[in-house]
C-alpha atoms as a PDB file:
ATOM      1  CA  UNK A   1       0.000   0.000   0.000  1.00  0.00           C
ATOM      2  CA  UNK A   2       1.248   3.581  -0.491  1.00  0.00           C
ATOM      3  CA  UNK A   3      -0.460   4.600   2.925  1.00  0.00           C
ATOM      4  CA  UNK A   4      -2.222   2.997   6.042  1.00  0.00           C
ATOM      5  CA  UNK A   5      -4.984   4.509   7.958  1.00  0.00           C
ATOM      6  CA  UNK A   6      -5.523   3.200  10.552  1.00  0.00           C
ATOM      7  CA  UNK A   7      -8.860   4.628  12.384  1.00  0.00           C
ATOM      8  CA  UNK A   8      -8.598   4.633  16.334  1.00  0.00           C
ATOM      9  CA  UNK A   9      -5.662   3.387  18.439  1.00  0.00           C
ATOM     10  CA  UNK A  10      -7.786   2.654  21.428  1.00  0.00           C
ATOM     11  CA  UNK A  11      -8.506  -0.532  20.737  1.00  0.00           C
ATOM     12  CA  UNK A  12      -6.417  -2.831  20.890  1.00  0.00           C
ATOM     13  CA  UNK A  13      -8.082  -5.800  19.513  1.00  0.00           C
ATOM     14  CA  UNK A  14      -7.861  -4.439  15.727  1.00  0.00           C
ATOM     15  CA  UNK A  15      -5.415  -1.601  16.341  1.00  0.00           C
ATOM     16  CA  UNK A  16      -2.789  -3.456  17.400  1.00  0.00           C
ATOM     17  CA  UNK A  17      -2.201  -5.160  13.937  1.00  0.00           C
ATOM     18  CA  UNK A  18      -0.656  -1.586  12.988  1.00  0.00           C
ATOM     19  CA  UNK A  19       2.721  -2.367  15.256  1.00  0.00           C
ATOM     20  CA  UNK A  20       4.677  -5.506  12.751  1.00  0.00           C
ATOM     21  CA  UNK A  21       3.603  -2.939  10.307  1.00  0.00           C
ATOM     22  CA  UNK A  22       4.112   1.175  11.215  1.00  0.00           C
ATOM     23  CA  UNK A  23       7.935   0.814  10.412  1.00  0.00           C
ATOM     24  CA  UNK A  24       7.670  -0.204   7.086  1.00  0.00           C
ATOM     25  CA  UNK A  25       4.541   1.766   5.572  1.00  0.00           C
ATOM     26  CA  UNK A  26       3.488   5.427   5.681  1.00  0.00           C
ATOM     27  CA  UNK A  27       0.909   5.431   8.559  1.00  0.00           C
ATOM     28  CA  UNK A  28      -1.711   8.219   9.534  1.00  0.00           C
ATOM     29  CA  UNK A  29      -3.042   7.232  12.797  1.00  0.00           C
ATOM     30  CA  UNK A  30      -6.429   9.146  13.384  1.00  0.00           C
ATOM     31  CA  UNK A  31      -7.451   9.573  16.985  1.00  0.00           C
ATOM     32  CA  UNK A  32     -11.182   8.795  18.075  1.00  0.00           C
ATOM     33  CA  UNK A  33     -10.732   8.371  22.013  1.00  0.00           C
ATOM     34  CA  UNK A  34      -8.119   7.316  24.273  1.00  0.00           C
ATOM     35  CA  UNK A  35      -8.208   4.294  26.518  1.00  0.00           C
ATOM     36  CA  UNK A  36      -5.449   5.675  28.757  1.00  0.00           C
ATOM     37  CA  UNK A  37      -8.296   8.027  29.939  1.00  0.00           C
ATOM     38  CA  UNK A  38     -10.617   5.329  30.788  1.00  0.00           C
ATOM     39  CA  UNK A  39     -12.172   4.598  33.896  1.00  0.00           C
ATOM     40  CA  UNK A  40     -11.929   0.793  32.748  1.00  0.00           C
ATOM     41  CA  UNK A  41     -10.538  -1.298  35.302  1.00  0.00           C
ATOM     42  CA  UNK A  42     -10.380  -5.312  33.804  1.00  0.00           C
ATOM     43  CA  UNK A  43     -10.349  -6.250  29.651  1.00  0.00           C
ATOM     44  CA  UNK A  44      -6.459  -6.273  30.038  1.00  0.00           C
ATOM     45  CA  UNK A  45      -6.675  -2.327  31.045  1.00  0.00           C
ATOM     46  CA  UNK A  46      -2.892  -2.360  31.463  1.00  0.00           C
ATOM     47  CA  UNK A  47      -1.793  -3.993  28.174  1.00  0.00           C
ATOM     48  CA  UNK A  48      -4.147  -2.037  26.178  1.00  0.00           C
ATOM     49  CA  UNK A  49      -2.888   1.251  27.492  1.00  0.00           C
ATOM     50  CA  UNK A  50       0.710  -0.326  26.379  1.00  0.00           C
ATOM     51  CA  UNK A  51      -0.340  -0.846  22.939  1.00  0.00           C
ATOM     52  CA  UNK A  52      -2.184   2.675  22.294  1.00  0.00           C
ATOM     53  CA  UNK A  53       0.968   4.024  24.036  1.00  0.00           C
ATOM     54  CA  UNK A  54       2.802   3.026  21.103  1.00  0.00           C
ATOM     55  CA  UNK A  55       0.728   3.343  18.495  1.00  0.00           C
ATOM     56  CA  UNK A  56       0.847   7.011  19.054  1.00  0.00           C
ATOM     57  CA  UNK A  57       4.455   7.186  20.194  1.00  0.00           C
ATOM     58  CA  UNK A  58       5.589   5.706  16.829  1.00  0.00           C
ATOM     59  CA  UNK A  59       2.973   7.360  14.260  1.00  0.00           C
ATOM     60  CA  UNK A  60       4.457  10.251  12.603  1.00  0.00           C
ATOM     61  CA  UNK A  61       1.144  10.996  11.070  1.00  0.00           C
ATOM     62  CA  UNK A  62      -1.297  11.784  13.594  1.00  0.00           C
ATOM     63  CA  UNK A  63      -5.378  12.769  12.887  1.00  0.00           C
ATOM     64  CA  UNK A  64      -7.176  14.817  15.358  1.00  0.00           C
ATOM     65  CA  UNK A  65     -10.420  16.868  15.527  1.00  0.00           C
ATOM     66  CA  UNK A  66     -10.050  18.895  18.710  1.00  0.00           C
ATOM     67  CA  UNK A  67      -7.215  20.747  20.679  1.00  0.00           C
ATOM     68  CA  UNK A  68      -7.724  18.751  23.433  1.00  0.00           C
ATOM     69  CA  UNK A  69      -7.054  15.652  21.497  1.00  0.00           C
ATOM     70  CA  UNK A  70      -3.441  17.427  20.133  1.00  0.00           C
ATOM     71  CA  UNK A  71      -2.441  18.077  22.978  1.00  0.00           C
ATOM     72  CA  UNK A  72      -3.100  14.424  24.881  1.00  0.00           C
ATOM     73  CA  UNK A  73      -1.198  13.407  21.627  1.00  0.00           C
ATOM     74  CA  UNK A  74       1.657  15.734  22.025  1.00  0.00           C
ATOM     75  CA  UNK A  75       2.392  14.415  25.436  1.00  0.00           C
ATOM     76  CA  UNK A  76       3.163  11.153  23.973  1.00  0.00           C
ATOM     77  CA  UNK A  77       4.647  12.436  21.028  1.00  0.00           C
ATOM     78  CA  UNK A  78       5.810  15.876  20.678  1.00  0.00           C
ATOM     79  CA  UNK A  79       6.952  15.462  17.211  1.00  0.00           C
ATOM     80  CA  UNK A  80       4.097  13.824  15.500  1.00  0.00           C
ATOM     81  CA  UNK A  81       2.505  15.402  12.505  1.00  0.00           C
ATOM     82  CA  UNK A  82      -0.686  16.348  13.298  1.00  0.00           C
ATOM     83  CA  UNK A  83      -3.819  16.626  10.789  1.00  0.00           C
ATOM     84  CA  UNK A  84      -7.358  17.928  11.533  1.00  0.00           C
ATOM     85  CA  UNK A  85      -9.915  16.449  10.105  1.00  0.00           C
ATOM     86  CA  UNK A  86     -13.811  17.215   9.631  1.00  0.00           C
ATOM     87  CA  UNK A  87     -16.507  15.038  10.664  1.00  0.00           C
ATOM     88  CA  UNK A  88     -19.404  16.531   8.641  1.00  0.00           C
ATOM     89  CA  UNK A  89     -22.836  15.372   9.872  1.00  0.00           C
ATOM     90  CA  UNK A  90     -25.451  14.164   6.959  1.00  0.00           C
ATOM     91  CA  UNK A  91     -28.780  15.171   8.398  1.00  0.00           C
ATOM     92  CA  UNK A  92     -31.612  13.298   6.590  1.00  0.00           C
ATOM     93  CA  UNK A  93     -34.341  14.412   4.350  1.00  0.00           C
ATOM     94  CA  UNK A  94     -36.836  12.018   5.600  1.00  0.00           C
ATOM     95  CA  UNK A  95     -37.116  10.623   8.866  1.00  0.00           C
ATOM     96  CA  UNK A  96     -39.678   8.067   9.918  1.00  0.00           C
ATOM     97  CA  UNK A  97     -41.914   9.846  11.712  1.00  0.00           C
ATOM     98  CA  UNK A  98     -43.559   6.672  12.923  1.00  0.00           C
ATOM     99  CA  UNK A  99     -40.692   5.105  15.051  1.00  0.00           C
ATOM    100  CA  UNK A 100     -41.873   5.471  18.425  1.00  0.00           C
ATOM    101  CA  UNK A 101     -44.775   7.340  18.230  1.00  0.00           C
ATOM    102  CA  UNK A 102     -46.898   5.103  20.870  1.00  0.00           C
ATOM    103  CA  UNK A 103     -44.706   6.689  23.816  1.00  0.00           C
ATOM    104  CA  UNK A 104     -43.608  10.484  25.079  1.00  0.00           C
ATOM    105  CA  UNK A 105     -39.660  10.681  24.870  1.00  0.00           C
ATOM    106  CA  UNK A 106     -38.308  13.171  28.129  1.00  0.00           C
ATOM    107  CA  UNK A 107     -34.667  12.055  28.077  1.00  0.00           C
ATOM    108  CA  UNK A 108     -33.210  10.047  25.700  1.00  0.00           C
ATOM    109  CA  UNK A 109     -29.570   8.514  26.021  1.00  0.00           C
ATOM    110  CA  UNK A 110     -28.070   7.104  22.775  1.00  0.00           C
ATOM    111  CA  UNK A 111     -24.491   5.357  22.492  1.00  0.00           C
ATOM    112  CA  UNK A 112     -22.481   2.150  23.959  1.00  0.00           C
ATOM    113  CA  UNK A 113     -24.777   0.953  27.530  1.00  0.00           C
ATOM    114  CA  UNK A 114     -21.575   1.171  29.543  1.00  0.00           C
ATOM    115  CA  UNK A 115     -19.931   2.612  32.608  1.00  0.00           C
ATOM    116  CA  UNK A 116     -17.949   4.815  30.958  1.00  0.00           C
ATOM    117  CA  UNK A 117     -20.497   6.280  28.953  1.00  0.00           C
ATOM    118  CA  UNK A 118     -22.311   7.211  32.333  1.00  0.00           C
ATOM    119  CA  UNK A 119     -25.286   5.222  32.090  1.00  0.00           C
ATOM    120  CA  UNK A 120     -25.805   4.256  36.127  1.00  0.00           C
ATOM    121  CA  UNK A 121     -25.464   7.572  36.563  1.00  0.00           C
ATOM    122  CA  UNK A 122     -28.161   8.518  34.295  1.00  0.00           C
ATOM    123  CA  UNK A 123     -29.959   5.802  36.199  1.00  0.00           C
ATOM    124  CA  UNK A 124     -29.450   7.098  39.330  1.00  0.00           C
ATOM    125  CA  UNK A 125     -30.160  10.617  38.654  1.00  0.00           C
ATOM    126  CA  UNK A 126     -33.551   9.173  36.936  1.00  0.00           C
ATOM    127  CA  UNK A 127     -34.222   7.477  40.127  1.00  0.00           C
ATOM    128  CA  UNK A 128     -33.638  10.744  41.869  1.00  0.00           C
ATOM    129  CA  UNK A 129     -36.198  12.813  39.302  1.00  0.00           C
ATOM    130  CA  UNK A 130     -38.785  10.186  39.784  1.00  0.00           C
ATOM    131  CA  UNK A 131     -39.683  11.610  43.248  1.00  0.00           C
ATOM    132  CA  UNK A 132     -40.858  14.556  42.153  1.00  0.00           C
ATOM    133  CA  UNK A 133     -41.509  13.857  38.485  1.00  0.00           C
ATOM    134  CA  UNK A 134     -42.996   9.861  39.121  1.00  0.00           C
ATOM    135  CA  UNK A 135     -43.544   9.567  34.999  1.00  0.00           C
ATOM    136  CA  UNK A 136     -40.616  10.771  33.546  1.00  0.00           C
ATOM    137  CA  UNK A 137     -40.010   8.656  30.432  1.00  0.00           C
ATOM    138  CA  UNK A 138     -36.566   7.637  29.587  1.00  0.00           C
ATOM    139  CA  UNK A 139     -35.235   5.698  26.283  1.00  0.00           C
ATOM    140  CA  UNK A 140     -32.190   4.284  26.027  1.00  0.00           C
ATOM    141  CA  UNK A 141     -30.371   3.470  22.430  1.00  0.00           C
ATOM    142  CA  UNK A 142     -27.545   1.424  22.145  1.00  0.00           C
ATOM    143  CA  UNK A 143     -25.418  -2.078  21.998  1.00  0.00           C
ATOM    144  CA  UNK A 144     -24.682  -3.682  25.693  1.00  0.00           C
ATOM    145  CA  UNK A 145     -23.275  -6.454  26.746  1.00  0.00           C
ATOM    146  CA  UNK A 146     -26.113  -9.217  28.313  1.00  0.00           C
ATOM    147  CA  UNK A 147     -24.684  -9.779  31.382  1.00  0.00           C
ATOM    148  CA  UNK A 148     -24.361  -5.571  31.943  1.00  0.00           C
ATOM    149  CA  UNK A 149     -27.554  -4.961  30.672  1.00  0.00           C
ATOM    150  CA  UNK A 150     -29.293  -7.275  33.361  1.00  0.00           C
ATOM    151  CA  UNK A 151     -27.300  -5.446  36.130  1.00  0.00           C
ATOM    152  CA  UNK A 152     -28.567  -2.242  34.764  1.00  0.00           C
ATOM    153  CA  UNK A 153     -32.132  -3.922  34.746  1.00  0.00           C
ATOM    154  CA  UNK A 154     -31.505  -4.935  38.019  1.00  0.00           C
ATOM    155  CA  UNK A 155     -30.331  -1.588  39.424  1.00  0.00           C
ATOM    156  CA  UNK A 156     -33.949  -0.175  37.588  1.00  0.00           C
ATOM    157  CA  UNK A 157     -35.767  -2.800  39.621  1.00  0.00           C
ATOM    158  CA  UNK A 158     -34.418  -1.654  42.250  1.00  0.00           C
ATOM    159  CA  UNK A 159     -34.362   1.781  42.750  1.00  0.00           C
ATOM    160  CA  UNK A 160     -38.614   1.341  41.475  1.00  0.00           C
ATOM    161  CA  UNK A 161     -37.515   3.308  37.952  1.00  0.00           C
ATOM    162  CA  UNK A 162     -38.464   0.267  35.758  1.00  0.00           C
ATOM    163  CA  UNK A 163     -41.281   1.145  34.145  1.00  0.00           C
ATOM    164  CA  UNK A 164     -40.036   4.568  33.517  1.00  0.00           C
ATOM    165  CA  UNK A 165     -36.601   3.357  31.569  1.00  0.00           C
ATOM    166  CA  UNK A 166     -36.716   1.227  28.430  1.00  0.00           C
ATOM    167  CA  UNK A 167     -33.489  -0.710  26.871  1.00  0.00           C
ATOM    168  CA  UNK A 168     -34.298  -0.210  22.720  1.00  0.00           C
ATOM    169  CA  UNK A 169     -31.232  -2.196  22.161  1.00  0.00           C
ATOM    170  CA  UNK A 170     -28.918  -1.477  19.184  1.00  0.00           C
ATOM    171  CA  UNK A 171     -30.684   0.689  16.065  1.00  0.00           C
ATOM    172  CA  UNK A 172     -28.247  -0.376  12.742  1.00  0.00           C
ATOM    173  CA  UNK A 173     -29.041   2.519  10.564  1.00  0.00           C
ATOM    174  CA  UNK A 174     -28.238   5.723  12.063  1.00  0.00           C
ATOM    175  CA  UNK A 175     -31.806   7.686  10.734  1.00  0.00           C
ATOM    176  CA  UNK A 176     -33.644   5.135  12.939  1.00  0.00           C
ATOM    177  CA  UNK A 177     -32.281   7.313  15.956  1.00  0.00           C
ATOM    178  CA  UNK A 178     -33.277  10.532  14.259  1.00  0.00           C
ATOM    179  CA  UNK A 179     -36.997  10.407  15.319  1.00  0.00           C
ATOM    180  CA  UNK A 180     -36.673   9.604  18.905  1.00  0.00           C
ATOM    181  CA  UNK A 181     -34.061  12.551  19.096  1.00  0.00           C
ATOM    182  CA  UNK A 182     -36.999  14.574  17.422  1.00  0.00           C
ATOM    183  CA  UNK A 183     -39.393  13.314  19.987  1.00  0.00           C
ATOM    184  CA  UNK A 184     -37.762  13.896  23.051  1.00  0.00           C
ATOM    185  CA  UNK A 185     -37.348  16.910  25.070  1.00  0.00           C
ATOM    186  CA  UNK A 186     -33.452  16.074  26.410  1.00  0.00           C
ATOM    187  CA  UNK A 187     -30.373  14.060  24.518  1.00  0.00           C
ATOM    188  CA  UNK A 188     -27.978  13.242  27.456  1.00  0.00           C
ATOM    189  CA  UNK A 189     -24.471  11.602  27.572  1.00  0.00           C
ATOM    190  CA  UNK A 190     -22.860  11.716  30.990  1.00  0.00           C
ATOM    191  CA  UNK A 191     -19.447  10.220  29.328  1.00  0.00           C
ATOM    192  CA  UNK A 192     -16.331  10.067  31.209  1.00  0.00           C
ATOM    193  CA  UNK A 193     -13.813  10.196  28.884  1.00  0.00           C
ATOM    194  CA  UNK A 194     -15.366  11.578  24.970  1.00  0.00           C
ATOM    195  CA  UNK A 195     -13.516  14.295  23.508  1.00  0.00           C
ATOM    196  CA  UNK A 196     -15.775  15.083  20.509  1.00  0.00           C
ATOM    197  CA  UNK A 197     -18.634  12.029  20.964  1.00  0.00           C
ATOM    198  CA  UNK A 198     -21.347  11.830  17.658  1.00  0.00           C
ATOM    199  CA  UNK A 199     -24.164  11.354  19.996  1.00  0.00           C
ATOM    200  CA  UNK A 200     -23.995  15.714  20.890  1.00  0.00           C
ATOM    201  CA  UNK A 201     -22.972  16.729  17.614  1.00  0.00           C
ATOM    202  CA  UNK A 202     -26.026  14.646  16.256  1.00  0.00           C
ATOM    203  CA  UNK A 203     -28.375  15.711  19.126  1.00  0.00           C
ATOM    204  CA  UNK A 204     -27.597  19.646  18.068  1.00  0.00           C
END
């Protein structure tokens, strides 16, 4: 190849296959997040780190869309390249104004179901609303793992907030998410870590 992108260095289950290969090809390494600034603690945390440490150390060519995400970058690698790149938003002509229609959206909380994203927070500041606002509606949009998604059903049962959240699951095609965003009155993401997350720029 004359160049390799490679797209994210956070995870190290694809990105990883960049190292037998960054010495001998022109590589432009474009940043989405950074696992170093995870709240993580298992999935190999530690080795991970390693191998996004390195990634970055040893790209010359380095994409970013934000200061913030230069300057994390510069700290491991003061003389990498750095290119800024766009992320242009397609907003839809049509949107299927029937998805969801049979319920009233008042928050609704659309990326990965995990810790990091904040989602038991969201929970528990739900459960916290509910005593003063006992029909708040709440939709939640996005992939989870089984065994986290029951703990987060759990924690609903729990805290009596169970009929007032509802797990959509993963949407495939982005303009499915489009009409709830349209419907409801707030888009949250109490993420730990984002730098520029989709799931704002989208909502605004």
């Amino acid at each position: 190849p004359d160049i390799i992108h490679l797209h994210g260095a956070e995870n190290s289950y694809y990105s990883a296959g960049i190292l037998s290969l960054i010495d001998r090809y022109p590589v432009l390494t474009t940043i989405q997040g950074f696992i170093r600034n995870t709240s993580y603690t298992n999935f190999n945390i530690n080795k991970r780190i390693a191998i996004e440490e390195d990634i970055i150390k040893r790209s010359n060519h380095i994409g970013v869309r934000t200061n913030e995400m230069s300057r994390l970058v510069k700290e491991l690698n003061p003389s990498a390249n750095l290119h800024f790149h766009n992320y242009p938003l397609e907003i839809p002509t049509e949107i299927k104004e029937n998805i969801g229609k049979d319920e009233p959206i008042d928050c609704l909380f659309f990326a990965r179901v995990e810790k990091d994203k904040g989602i038991e927070d969201l929970i528990e500041s739900i459960s916290i609303i509910k005593k003063s606002h006992p029909n708040i509606n709440v939709k939640i949009i996005g992939s989870a793992d089984k065994t986290y998604l029951q703990y987060l059903n759990d924690i609903c049962a729990k805290s009596d907030i169970r009929s007032n959240v509802k797990f959509l699951g993963f949407l495939p095609a982005q303009e499915d998410i489009y009409p709830y965003i349209l419907k409801s009155k707030m888009c949250v993401l109490p993420s730990y870590h984002d730098i520029l997350p989709g799931t704002i720029l989208i909502s605004m």
